[in-house]
N, C-alpha and C. Protein backbone atom coordinates (compact mmCIF):
# COMPACT_ATOMS: atom_id res chain seq x y z
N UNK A 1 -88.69 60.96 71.89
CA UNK A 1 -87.37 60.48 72.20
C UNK A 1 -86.99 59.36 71.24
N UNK A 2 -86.24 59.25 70.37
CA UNK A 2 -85.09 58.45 69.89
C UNK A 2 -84.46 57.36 70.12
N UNK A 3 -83.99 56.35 69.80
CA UNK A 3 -83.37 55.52 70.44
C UNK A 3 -82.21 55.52 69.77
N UNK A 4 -81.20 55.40 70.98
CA UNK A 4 -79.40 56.35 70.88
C UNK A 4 -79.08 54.53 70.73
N UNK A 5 -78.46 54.42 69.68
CA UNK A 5 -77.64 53.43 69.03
C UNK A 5 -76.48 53.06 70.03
N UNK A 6 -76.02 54.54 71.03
CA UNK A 6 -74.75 54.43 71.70
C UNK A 6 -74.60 54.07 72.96
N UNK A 7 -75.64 54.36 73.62
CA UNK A 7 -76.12 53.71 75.15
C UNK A 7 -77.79 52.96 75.45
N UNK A 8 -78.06 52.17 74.17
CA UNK A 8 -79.13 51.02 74.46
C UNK A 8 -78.41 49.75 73.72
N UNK A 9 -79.88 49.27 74.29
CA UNK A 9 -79.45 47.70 74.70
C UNK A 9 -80.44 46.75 74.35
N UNK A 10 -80.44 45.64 73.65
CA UNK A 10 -81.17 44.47 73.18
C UNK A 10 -81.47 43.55 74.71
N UNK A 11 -82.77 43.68 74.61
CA UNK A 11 -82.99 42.55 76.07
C UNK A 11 -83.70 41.92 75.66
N UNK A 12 -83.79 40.18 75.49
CA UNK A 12 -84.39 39.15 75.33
C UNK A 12 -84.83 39.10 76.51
N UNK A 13 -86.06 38.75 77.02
CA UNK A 13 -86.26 38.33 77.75
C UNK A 13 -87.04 36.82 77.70
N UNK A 14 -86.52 35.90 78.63
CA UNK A 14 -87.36 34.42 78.94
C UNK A 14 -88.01 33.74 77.59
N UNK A 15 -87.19 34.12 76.76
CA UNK A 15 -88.03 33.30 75.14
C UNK A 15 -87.35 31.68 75.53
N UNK A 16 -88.27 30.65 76.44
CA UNK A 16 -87.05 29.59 76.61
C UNK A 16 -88.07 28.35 76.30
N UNK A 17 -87.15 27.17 75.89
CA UNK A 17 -87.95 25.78 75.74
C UNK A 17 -89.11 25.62 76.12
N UNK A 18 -89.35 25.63 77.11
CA UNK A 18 -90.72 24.75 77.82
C UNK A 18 -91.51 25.78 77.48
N UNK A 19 -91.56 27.29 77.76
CA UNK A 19 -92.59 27.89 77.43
C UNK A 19 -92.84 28.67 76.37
N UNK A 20 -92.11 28.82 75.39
CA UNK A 20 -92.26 29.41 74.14
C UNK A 20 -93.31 28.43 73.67
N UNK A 21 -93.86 27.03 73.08
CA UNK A 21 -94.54 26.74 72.44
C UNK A 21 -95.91 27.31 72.92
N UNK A 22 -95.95 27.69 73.92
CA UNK A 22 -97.39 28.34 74.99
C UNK A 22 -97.66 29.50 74.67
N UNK A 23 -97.20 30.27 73.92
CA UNK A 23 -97.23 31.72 73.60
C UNK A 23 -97.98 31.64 72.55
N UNK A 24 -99.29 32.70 72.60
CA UNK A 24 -99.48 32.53 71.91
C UNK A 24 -98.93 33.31 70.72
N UNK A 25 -99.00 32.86 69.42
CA UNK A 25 -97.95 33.61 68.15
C UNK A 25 -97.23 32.96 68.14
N UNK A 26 -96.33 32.48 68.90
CA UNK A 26 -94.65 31.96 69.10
C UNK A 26 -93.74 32.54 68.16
N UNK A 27 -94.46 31.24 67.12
CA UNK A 27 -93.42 31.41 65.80
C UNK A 27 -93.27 33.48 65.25
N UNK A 28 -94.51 33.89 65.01
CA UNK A 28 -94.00 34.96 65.12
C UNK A 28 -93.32 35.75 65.69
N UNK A 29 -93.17 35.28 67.04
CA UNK A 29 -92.63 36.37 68.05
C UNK A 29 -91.19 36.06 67.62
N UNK A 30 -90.72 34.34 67.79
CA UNK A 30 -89.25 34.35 67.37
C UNK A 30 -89.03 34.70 66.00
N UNK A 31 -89.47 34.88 65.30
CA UNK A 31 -88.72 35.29 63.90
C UNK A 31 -88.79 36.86 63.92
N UNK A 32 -89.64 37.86 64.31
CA UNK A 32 -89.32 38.52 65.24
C UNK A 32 -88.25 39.64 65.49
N UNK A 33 -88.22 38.38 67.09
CA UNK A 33 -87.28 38.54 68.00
C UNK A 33 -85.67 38.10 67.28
N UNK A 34 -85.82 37.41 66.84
CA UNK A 34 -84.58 36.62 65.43
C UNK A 34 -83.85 37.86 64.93
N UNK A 35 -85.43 38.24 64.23
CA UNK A 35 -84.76 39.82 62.80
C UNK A 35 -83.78 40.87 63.83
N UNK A 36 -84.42 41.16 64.96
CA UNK A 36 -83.68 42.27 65.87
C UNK A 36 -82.37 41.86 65.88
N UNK A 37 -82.72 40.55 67.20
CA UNK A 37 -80.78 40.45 67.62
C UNK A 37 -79.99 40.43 65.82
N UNK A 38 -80.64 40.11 65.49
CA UNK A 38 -79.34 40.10 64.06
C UNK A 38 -79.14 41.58 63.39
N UNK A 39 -80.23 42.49 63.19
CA UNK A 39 -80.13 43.53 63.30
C UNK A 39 -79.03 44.30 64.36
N UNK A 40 -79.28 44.18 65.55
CA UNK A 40 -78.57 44.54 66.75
C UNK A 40 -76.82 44.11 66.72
N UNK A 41 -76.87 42.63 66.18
CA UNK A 41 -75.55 42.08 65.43
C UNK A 41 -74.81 43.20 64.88
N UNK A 42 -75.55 43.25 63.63
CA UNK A 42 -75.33 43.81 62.70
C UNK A 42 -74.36 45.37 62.64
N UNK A 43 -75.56 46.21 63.33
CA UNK A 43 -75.02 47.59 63.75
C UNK A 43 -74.39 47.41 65.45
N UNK A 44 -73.78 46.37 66.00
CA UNK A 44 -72.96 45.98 66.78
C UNK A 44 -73.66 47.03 68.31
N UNK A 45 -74.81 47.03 68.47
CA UNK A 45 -75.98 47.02 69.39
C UNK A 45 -75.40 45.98 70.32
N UNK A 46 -75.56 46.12 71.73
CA UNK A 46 -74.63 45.13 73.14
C UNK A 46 -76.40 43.94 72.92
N UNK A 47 -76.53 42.93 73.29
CA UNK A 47 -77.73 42.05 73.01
C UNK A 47 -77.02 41.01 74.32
N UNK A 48 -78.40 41.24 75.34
CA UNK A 48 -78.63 40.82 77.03
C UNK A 48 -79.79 39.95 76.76
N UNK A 49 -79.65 38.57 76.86
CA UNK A 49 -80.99 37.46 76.93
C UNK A 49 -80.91 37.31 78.51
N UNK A 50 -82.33 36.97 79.26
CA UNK A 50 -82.93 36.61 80.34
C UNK A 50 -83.28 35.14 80.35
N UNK A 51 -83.42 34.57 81.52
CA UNK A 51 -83.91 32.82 81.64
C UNK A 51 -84.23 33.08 82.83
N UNK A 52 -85.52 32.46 82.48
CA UNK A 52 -86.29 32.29 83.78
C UNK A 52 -86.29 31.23 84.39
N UNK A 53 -86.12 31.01 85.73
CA UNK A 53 -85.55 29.60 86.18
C UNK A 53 -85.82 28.43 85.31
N UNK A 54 -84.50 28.46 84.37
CA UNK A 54 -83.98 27.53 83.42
C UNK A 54 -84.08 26.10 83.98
N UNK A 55 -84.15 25.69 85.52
CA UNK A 55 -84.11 24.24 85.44
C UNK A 55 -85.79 24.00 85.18
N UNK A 56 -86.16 25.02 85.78
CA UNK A 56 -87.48 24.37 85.33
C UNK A 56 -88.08 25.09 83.79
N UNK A 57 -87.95 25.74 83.27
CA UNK A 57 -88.48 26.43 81.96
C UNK A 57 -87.62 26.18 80.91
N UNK A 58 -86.13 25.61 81.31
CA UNK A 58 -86.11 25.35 79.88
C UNK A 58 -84.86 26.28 79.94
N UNK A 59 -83.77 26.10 78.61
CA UNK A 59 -82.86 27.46 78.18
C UNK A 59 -83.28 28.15 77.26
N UNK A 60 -82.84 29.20 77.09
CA UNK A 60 -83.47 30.11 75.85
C UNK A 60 -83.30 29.22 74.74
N UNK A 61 -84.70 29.32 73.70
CA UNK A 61 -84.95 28.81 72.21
C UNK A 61 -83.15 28.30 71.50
N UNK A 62 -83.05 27.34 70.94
CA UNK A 62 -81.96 27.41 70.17
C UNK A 62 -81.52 28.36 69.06
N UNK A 63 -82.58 28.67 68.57
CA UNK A 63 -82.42 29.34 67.50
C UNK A 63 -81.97 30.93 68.12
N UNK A 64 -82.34 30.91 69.08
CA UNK A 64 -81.36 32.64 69.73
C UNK A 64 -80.09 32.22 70.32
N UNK A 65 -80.14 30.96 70.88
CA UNK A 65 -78.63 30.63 71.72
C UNK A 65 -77.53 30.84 70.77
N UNK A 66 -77.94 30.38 69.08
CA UNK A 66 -76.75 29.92 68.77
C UNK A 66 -76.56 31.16 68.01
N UNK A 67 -77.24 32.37 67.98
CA UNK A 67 -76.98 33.58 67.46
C UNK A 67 -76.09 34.51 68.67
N UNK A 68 -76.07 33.99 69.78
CA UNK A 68 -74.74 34.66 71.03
C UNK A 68 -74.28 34.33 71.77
N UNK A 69 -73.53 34.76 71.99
CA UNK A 69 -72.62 34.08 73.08
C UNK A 69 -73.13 33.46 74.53
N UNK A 70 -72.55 32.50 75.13
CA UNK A 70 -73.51 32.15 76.54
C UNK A 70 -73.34 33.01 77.45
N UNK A 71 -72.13 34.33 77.31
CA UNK A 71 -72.19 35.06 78.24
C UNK A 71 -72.68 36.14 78.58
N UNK A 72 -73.94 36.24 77.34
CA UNK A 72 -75.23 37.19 77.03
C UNK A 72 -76.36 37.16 77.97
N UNK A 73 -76.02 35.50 78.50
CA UNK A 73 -76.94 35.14 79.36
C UNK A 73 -77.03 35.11 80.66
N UNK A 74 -78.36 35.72 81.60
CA UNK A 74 -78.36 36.29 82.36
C UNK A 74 -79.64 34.99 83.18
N UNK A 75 -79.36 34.78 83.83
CA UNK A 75 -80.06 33.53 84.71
C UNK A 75 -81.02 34.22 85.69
N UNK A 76 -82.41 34.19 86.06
CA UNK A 76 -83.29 35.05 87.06
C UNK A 76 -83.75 33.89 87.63
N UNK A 77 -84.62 34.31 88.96
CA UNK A 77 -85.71 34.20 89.54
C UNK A 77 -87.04 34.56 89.70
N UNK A 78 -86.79 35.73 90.13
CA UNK A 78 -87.66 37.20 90.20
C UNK A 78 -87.96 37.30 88.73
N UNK A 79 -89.37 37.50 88.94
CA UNK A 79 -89.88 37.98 87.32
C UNK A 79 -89.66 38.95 86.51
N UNK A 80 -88.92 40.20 87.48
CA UNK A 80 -88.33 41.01 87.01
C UNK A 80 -86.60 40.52 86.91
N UNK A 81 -85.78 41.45 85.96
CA UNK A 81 -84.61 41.40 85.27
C UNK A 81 -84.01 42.20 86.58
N UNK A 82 -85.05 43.45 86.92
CA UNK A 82 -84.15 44.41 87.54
C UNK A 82 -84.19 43.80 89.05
N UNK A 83 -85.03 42.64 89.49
CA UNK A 83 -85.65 42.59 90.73
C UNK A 83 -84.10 41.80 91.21
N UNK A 84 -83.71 41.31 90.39
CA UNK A 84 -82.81 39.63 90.34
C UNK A 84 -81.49 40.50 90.55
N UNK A 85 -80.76 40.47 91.67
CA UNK A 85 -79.34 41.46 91.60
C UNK A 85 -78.51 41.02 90.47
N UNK A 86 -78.00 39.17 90.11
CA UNK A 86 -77.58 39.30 89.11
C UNK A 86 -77.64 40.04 88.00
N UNK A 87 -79.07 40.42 87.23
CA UNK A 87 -79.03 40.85 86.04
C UNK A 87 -79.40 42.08 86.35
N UNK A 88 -79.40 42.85 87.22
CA UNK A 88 -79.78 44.17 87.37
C UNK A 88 -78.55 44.62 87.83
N UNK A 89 -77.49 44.22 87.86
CA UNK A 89 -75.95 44.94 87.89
C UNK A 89 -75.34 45.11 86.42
N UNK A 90 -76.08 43.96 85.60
CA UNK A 90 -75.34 44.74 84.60
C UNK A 90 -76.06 45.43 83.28
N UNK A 91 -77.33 45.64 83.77
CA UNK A 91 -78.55 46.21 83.39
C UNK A 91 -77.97 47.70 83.64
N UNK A 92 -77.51 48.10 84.95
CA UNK A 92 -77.42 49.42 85.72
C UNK A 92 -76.23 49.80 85.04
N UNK A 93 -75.53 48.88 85.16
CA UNK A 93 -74.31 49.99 84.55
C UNK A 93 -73.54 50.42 83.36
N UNK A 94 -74.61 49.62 82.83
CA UNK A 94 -73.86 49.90 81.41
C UNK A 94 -75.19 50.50 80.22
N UNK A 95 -75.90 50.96 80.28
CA UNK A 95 -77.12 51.24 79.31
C UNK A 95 -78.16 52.28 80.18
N UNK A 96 -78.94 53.11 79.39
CA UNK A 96 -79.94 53.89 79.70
C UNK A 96 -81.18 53.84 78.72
N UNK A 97 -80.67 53.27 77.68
CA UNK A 97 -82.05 52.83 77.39
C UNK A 97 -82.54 51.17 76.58
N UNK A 98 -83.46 50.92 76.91
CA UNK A 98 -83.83 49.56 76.57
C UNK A 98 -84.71 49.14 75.77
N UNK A 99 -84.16 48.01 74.17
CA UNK A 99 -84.97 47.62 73.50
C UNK A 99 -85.39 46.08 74.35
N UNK A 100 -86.65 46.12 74.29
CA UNK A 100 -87.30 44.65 74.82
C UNK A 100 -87.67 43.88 73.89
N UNK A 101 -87.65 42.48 73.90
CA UNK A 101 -88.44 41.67 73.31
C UNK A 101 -88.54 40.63 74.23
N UNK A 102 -89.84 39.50 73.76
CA UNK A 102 -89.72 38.47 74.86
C UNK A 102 -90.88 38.22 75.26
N UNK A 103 -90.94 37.67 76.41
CA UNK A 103 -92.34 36.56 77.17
C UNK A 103 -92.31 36.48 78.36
N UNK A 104 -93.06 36.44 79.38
CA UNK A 104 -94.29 36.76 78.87
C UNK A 104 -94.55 38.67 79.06
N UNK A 105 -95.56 38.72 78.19
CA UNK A 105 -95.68 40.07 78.19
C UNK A 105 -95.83 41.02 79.47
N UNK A 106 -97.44 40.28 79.38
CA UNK A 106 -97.62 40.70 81.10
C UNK A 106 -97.06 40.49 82.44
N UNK A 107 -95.89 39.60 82.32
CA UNK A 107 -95.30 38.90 83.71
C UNK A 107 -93.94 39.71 83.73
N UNK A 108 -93.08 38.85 83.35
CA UNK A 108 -91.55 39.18 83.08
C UNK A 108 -91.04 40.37 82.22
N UNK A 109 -91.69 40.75 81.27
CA UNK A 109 -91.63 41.94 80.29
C UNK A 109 -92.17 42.85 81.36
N UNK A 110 -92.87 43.05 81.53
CA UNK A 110 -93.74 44.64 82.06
C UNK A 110 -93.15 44.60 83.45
N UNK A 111 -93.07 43.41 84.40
CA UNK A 111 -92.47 43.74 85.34
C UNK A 111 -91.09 44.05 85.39
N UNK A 112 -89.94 44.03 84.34
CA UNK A 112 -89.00 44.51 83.96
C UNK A 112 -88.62 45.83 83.54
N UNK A 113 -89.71 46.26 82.51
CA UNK A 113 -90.09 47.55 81.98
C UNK A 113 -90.36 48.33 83.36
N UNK A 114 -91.14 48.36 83.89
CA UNK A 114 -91.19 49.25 84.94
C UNK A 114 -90.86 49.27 85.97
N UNK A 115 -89.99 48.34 86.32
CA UNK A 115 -88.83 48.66 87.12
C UNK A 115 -87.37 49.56 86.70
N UNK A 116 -87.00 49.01 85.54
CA UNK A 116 -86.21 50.41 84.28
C UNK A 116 -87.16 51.35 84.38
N UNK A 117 -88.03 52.20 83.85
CA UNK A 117 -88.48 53.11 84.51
C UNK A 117 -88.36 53.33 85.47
N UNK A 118 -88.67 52.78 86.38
CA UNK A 118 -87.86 53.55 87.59
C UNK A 118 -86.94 53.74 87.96
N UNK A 119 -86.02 52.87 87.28
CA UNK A 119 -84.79 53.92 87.72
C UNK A 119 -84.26 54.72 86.94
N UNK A 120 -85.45 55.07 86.03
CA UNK A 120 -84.85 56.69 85.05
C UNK A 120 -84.20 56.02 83.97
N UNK A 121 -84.86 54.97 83.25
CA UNK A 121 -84.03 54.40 82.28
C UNK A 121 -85.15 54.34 80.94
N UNK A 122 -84.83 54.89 80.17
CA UNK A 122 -86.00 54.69 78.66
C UNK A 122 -85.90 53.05 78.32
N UNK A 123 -87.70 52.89 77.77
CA UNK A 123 -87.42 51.24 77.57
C UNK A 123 -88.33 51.68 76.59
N UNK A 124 -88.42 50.75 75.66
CA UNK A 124 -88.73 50.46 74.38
C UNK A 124 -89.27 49.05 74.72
N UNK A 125 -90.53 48.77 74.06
CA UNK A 125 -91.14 47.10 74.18
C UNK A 125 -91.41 47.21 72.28
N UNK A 126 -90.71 46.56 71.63
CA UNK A 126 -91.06 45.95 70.61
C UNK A 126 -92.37 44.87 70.31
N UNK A 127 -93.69 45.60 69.77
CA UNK A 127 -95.02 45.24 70.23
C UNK A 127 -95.13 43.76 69.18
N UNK A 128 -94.61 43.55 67.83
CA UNK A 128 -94.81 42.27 67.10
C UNK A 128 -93.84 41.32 68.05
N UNK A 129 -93.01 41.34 68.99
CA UNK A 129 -92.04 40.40 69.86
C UNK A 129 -91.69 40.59 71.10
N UNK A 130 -92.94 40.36 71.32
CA UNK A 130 -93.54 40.10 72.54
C UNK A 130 -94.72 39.57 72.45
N UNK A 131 -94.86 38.64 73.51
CA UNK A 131 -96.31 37.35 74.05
C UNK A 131 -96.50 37.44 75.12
N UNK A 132 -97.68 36.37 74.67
CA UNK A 132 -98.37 36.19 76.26
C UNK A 132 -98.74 34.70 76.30
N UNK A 133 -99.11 33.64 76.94
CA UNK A 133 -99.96 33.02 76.44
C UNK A 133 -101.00 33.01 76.19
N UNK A 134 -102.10 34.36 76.58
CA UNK A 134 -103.26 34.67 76.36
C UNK A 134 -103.16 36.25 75.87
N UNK A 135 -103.38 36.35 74.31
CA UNK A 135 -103.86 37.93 73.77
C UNK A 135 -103.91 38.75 74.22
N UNK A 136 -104.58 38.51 75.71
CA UNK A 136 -105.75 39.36 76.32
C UNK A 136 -104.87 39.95 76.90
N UNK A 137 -103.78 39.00 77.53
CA UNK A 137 -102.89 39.69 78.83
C UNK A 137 -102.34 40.53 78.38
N UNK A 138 -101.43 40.29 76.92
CA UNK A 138 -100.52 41.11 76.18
C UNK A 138 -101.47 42.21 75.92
N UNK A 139 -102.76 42.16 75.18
CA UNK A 139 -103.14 43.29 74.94
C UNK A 139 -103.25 44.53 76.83
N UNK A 140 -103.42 44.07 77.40
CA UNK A 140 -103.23 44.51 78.82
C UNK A 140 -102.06 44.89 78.89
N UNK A 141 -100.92 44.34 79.29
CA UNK A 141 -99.94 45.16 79.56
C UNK A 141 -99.55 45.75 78.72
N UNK A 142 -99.74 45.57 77.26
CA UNK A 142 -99.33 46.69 76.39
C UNK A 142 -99.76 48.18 76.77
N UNK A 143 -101.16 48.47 77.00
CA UNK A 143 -102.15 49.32 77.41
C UNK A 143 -101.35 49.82 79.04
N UNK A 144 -100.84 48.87 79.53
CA UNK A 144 -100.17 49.50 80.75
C UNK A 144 -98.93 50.09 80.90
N UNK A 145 -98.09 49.78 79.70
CA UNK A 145 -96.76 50.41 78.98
C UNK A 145 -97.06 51.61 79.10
N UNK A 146 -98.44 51.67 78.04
CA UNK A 146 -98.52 53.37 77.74
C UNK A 146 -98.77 54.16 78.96
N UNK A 147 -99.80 53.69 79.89
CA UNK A 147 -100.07 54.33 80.95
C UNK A 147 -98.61 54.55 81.39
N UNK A 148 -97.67 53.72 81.68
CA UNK A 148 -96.27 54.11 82.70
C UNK A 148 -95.64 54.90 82.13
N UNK A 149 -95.90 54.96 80.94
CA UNK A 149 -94.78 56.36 79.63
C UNK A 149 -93.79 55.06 78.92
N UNK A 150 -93.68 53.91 78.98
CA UNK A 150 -92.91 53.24 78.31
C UNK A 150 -93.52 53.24 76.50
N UNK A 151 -92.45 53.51 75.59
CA UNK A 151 -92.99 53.45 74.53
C UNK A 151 -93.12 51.99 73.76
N UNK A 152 -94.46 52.11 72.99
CA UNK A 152 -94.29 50.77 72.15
C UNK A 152 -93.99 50.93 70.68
N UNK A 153 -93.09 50.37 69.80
CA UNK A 153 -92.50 50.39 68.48
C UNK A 153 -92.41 48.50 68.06
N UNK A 154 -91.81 49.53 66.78
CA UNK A 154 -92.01 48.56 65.98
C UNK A 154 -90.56 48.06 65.86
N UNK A 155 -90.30 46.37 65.17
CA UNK A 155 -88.88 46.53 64.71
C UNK A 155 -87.93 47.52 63.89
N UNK A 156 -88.81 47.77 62.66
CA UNK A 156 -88.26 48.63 61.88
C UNK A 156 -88.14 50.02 62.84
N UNK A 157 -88.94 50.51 63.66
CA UNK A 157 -88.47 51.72 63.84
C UNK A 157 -87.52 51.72 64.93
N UNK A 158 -86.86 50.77 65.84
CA UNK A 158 -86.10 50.23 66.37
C UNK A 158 -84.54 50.17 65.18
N UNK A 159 -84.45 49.58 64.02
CA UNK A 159 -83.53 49.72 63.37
C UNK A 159 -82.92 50.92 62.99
N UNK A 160 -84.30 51.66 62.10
CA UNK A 160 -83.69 52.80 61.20
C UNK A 160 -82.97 53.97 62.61
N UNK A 161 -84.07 53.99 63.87
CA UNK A 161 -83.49 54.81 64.97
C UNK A 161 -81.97 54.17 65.46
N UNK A 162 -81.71 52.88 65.00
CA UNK A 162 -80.34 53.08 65.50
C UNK A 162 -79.40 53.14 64.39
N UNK A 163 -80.02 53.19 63.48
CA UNK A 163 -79.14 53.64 61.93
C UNK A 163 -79.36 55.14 61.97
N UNK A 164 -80.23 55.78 62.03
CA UNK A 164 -80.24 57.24 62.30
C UNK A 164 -80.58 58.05 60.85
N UNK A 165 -79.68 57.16 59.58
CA UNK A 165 -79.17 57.88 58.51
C UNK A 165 -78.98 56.53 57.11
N UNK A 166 -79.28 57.28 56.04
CA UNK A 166 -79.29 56.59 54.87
C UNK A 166 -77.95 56.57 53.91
N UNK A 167 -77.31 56.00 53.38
CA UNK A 167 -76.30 56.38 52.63
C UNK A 167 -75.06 55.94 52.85
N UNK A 168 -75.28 55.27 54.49
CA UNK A 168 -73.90 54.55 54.64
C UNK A 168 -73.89 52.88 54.46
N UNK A 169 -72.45 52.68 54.51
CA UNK A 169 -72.28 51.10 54.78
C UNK A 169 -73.61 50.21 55.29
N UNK A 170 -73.71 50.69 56.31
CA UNK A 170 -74.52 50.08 57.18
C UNK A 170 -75.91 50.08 56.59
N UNK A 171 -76.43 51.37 56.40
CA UNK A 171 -77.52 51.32 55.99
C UNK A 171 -77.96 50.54 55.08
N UNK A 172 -77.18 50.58 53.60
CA UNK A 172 -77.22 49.87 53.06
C UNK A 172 -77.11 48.12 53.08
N UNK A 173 -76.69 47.68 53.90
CA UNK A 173 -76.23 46.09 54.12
C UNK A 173 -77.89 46.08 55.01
N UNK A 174 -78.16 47.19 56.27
CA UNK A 174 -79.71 46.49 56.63
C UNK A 174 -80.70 46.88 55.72
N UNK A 175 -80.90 47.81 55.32
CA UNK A 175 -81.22 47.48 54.15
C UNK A 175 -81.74 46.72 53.18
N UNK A 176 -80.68 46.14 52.34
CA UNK A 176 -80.91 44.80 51.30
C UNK A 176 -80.90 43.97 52.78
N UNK A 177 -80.51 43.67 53.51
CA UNK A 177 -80.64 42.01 54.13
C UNK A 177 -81.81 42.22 54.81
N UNK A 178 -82.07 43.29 55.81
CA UNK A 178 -83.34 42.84 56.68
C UNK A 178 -84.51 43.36 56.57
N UNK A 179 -84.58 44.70 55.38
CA UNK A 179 -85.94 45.67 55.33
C UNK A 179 -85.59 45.39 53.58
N UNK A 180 -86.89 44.83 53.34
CA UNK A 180 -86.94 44.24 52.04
C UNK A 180 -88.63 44.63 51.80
């Protein structure tokens, strides 16, 4: 399966102040997580960030805030996206399939992911952007992705699948700017 440029969706999840420096990787994960949403920008991809109770964790990283709008942002509780009615109304109605990135792997990511799976929704976990604070966990729920049928990719194959094709505008601009 493919990922349809025309009904998916960029989901940040919980990349926020207080706990991003805890991840381990970090810096990789946000630069990253960075290349996508601008990618996603780019070929005008819809891009949904998560916060996990922000008074206490913090708001999402600056360096993603000031790449979208604040009304990208989706405020939780529940470790899941889909668990939280706020962000699972507009999770439901507008997208069927889902690019992930984000933190933590094993908590908020996977319990997100497979709740979209269940409700019959393709998810995508982008495996270089995504953390854990411990390896171990991430390497775990990665391993549990596969078991649920969720696929794991890469950025690039996340792009070219929503470019589809070589030769246009587009291609060309990601291209020279982000696959070098």
């Amino acid at each position: 399966m493919l990922i349809n440029p025309h009904n998916s969706c960029l989901l940040v999840i919980d990349i926020q102040e207080r706990m991003h420096p805890v991840i381990d990787q970090a810096d990789a994960l946000l630069t990253h997580a960075i290349w996508l949403i601008e990618v996603a920008q780019t070929l005008s991809i819809p891009t949904l960030i998560s916060e996990q109770y922000p008074k206490g964790l913090g708001h999402t990283v600056s360096d993603i805030q000031s790449l979208l709008p604040a009304s990208s942002v989706m405020e939780k509780i529940h470790f899941s996206c889909v668990a939280d009615e706020g962000c699972s109304r507009l999770l439901d109605e507008r997208f069927d399939q889902f690019v992930i990135v984000g933190a933590e792997t094993h908590v908020c990511v996977l319990q997100t992911a497979i709740e979209l799976k269940m409700r019959g929704k393709d998810v995508f976990i982008v495996e270089e952007a995504v953390g854990s604070r411990n390896p171990r966990d991430k390497a775990l729920a990665l391993e549990r992705f596969r078991q649920c049928g969720i696929f794991i990719v890469s950025r690039e194959m996340v792009a070219f699948e929503w470019m589809r094709k070589a030769g246009t505008d587009q291609f060309r601009h990601v291209s020279k700017t982000f696959i070098r």
